[in-house]
C-alpha atoms as a PDB file:
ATOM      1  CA  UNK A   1       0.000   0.000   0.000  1.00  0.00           C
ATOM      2  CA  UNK A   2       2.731   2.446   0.921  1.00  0.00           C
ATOM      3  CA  UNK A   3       3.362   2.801  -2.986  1.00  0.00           C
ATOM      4  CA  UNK A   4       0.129   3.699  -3.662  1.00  0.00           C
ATOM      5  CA  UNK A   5       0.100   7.127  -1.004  1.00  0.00           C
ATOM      6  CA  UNK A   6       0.384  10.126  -2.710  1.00  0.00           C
ATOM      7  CA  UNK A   7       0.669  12.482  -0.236  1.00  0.00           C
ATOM      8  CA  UNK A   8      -0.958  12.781   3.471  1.00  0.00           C
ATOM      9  CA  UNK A   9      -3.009  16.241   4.019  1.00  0.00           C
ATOM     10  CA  UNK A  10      -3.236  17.494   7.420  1.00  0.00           C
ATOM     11  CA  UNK A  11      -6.929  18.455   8.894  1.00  0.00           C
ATOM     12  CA  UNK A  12      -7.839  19.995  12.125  1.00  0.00           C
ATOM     13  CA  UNK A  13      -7.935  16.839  14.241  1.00  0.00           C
ATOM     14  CA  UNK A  14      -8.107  14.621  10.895  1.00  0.00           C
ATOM     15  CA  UNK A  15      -6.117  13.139   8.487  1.00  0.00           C
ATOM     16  CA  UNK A  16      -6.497  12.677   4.841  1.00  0.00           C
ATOM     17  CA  UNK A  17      -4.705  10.292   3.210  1.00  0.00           C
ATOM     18  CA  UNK A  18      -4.776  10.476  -1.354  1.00  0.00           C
ATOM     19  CA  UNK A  19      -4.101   7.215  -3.472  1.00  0.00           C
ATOM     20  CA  UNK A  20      -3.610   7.168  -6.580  1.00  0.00           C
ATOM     21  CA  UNK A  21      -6.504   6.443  -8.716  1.00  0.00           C
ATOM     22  CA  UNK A  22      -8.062   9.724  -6.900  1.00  0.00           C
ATOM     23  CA  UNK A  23      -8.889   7.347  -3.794  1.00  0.00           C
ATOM     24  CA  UNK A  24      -8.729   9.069  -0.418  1.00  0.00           C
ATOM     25  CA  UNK A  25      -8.806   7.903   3.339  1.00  0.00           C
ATOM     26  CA  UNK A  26     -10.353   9.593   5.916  1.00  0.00           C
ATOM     27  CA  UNK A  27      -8.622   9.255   9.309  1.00  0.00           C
ATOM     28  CA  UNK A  28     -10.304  10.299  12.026  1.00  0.00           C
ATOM     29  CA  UNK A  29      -6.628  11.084  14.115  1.00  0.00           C
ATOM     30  CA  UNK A  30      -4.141  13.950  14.080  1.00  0.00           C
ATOM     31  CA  UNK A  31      -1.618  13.420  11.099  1.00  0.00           C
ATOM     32  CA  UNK A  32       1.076  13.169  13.817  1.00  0.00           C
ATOM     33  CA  UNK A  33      -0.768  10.434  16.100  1.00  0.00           C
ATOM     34  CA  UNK A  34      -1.425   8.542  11.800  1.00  0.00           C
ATOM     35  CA  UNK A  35       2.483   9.223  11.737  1.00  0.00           C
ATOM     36  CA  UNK A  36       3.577   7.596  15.204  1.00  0.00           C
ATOM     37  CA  UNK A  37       1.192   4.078  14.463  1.00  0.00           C
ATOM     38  CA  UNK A  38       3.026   3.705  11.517  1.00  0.00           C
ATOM     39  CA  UNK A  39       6.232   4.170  13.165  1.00  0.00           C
ATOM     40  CA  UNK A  40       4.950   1.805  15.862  1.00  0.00           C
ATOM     41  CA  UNK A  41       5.453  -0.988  13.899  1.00  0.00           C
ATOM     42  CA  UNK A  42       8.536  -1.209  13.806  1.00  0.00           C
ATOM     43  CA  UNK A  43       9.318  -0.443  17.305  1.00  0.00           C
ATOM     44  CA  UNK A  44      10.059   3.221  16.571  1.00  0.00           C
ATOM     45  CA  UNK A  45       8.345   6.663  16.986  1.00  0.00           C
ATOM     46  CA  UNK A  46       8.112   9.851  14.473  1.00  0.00           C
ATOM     47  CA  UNK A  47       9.672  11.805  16.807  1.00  0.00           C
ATOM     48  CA  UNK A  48      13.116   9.374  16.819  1.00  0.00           C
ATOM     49  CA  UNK A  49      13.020   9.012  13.114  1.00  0.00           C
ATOM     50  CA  UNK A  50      12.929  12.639  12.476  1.00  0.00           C
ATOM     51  CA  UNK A  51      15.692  13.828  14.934  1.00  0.00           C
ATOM     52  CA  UNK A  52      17.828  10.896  13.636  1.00  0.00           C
ATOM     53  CA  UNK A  53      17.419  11.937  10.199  1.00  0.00           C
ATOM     54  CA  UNK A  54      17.999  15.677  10.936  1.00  0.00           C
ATOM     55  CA  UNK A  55      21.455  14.147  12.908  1.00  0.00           C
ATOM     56  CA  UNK A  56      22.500  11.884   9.661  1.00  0.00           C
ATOM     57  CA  UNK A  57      21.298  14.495   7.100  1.00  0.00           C
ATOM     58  CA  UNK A  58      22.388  17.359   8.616  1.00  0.00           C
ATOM     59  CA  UNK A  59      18.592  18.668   8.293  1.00  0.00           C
ATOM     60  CA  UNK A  60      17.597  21.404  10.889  1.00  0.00           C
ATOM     61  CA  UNK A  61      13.939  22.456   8.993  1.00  0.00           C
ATOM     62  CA  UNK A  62      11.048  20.675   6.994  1.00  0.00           C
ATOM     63  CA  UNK A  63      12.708  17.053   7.527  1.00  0.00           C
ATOM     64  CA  UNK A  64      11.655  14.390   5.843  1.00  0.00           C
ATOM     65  CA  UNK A  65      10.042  11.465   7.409  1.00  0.00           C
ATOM     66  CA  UNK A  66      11.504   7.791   6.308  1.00  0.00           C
ATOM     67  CA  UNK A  67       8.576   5.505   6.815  1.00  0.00           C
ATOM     68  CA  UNK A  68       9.514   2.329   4.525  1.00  0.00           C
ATOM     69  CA  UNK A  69      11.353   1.470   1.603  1.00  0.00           C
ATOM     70  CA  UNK A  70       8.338   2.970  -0.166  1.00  0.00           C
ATOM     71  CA  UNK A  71       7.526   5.896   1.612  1.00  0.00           C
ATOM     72  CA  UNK A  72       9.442   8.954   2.078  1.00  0.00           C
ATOM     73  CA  UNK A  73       7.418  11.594   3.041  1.00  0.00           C
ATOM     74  CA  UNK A  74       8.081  15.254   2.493  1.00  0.00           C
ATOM     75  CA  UNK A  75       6.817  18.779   4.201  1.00  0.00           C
ATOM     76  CA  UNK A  76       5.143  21.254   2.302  1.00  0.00           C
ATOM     77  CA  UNK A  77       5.105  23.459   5.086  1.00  0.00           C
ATOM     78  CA  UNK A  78       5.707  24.027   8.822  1.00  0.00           C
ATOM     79  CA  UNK A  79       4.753  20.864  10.535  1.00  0.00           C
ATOM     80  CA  UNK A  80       2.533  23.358  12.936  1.00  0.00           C
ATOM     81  CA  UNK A  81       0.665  25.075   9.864  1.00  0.00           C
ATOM     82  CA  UNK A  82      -3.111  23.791   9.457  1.00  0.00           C
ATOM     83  CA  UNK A  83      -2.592  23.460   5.709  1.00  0.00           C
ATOM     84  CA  UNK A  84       0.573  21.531   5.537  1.00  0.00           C
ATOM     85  CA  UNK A  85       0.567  18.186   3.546  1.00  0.00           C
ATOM     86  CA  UNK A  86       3.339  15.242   3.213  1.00  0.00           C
ATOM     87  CA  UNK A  87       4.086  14.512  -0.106  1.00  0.00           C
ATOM     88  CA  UNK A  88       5.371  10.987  -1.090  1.00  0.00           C
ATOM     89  CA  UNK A  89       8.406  11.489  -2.808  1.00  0.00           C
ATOM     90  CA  UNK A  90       8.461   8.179  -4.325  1.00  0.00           C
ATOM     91  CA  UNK A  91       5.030   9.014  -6.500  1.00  0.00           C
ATOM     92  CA  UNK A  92       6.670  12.017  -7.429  1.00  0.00           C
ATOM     93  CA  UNK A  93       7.171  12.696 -11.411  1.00  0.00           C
ATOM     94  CA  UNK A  94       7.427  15.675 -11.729  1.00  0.00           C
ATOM     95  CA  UNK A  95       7.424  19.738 -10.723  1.00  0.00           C
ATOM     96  CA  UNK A  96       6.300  22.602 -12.582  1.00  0.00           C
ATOM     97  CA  UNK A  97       6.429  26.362 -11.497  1.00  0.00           C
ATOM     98  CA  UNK A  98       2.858  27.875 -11.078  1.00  0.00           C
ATOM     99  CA  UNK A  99       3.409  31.433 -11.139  1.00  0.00           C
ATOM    100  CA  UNK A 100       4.159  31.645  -7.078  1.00  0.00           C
ATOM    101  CA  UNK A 101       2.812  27.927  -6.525  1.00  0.00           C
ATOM    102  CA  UNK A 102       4.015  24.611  -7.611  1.00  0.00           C
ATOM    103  CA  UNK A 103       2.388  22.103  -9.032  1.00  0.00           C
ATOM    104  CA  UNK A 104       3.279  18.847  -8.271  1.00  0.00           C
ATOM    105  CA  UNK A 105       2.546  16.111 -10.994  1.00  0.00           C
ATOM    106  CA  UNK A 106       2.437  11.968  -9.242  1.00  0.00           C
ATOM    107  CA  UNK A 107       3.192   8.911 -11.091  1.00  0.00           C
ATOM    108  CA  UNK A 108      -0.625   8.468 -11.900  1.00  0.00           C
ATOM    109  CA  UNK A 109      -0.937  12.031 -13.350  1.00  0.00           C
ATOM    110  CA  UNK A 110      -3.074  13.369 -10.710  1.00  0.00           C
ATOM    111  CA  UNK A 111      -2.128  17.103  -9.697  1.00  0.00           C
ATOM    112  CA  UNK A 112      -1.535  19.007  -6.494  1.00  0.00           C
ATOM    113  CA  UNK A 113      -0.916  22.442  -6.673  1.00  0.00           C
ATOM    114  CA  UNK A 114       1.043  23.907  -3.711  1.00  0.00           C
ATOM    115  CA  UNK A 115       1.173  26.881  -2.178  1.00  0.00           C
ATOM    116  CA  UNK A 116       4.846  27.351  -2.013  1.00  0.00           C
ATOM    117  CA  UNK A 117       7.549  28.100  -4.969  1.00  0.00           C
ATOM    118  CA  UNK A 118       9.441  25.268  -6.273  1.00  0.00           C
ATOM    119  CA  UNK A 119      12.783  26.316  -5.149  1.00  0.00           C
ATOM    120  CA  UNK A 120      11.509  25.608  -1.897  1.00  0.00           C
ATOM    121  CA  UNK A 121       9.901  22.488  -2.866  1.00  0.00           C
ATOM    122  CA  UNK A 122      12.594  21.311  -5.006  1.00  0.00           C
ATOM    123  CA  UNK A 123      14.827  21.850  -1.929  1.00  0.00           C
ATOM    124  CA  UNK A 124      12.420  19.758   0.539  1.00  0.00           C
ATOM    125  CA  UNK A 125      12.340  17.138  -2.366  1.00  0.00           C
ATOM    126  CA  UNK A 126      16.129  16.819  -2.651  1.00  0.00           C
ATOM    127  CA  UNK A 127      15.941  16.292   1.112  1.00  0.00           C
ATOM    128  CA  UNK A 128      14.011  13.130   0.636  1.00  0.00           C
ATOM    129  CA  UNK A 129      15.974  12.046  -2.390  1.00  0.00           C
ATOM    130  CA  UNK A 130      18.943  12.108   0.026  1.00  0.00           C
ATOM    131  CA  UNK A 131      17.337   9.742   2.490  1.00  0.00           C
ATOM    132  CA  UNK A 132      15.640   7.749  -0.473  1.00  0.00           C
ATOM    133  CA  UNK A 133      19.305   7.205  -1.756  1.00  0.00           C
ATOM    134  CA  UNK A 134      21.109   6.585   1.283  1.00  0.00           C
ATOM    135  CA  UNK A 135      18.262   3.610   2.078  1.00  0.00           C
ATOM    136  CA  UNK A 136      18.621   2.575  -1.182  1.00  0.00           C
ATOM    137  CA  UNK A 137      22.484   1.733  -0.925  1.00  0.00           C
ATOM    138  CA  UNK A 138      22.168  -0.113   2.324  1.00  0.00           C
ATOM    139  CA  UNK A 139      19.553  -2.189   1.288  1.00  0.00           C
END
């Protein structure tokens, strides 16, 4: 399944979770509490995966968040900010600038656009290229 998630969007005390083939989830929890069950599983928690990637990557801001081989999820935002969502690098085909906004083109040509430029995304996206390649050699 983690190959089919898109990105994560962050509600108010909900979390929305887009597949391709324009399914979504529905989570009634916080994206943090969706975040730390998934970490559960393997014995972990979101908080120790992201302060051990910011320690290995040198990342101080918008870290990514290594959840499996398949699942590398990146900030679009502030963790805090209402609106921010977690994009799945690996269903990631492309970027295209969108006058002040970015719009983010996944592996089964659905669209997102973002509210941010894409020097900032492109940036948050090399971040979880980093970790995507680093995982990749070790395994």
């Amino acid at each position: 399944m983690d190959l089919d998630i898109l990105y994560l969007k962050k509600g108010n005390r909900s979390t929305t979770i887009k597949l391709k083939n324009n399914q979504e989830i529905l989570i009634n929890n916080t994206l943090k509490e969706v975040l730390n069950n998934y970490c559960l599983k393997d014995l972990t928690t979101i908080e120790g995966r992201m302060k051990a990637t910011s320690q290995v990557f040198n990342i101080r801001k918008h870290i990514p968040i290594y959840l499996s081989e398949n699942l590398v999820l990146i900030p679009t935002k502030n963790k805090k900010e209402i609106d921010n969502i977690y994009i799945n690098c690996y269903s990631v085909i492309d970027m295209i600038k969108d006058e002040e906004k970015t719009k983010v083109i996944f592996s089964d040509f659905s669209e997102l656009i973002v509210n941010q430029p894409i020097r900032l995304l492109t940036k948050y996206y090399d971040n979880g290229l980093k970790i995507k390649k680093s995982n990749e050699m070790i395994f």
